[in-house]
N, C-alpha and C. Protein backbone atom coordinates (compact mmCIF):
# COMPACT_ATOMS: atom_id res chain seq x y z
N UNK A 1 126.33 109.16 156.78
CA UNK A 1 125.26 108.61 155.93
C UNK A 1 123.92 108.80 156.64
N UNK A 2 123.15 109.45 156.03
CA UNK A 2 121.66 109.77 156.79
C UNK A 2 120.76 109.34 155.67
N UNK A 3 119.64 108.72 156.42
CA UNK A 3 118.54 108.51 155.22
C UNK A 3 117.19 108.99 155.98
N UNK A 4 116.76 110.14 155.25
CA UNK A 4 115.52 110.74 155.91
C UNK A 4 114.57 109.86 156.30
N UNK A 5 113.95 109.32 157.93
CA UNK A 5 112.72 108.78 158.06
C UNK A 5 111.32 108.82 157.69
N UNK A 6 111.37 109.65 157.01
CA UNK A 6 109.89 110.24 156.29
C UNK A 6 110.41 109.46 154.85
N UNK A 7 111.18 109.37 154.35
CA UNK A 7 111.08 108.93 153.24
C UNK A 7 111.04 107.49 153.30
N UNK A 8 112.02 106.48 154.37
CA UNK A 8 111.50 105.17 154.58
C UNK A 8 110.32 105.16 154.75
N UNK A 9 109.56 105.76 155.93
CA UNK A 9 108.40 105.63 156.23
C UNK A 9 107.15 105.81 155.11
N UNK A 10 107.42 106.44 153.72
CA UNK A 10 106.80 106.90 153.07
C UNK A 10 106.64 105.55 151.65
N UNK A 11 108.41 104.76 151.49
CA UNK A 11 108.19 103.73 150.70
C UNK A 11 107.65 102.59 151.88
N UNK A 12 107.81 102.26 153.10
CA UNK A 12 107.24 101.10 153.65
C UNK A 12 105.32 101.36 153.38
N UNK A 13 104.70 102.44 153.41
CA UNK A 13 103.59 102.44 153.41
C UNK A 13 102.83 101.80 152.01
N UNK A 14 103.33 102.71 151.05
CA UNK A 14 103.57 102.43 149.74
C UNK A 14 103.72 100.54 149.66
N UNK A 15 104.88 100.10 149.60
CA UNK A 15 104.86 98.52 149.99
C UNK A 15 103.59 98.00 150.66
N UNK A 16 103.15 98.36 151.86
CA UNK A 16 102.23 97.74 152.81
C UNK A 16 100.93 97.76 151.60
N UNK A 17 100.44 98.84 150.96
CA UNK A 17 99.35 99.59 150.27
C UNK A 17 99.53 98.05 149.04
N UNK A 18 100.82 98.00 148.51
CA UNK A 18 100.97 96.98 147.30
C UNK A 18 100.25 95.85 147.45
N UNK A 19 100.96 94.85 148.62
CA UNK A 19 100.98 93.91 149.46
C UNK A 19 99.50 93.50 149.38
N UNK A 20 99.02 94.87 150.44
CA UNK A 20 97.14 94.51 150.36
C UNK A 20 96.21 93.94 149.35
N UNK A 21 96.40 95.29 148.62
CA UNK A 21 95.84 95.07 146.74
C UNK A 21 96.14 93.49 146.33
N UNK A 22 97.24 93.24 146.65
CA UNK A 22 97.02 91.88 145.97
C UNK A 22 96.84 90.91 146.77
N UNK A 23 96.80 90.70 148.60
CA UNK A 23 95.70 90.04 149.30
C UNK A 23 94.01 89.98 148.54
């Protein structure tokens, strides 16, 4: 089972970006 790190890394940013906007 492999899960590409670019692609976590790509939805955690995404999340972080959400998060802000609605700070």
């Amino acid at each position: 089972y492999f899960v590409p790190f670019i692609i976590i890394m790509s939805t955690l940013t995404l999340v972080v970006w959400i998060v802000i906007d609605f700070i």
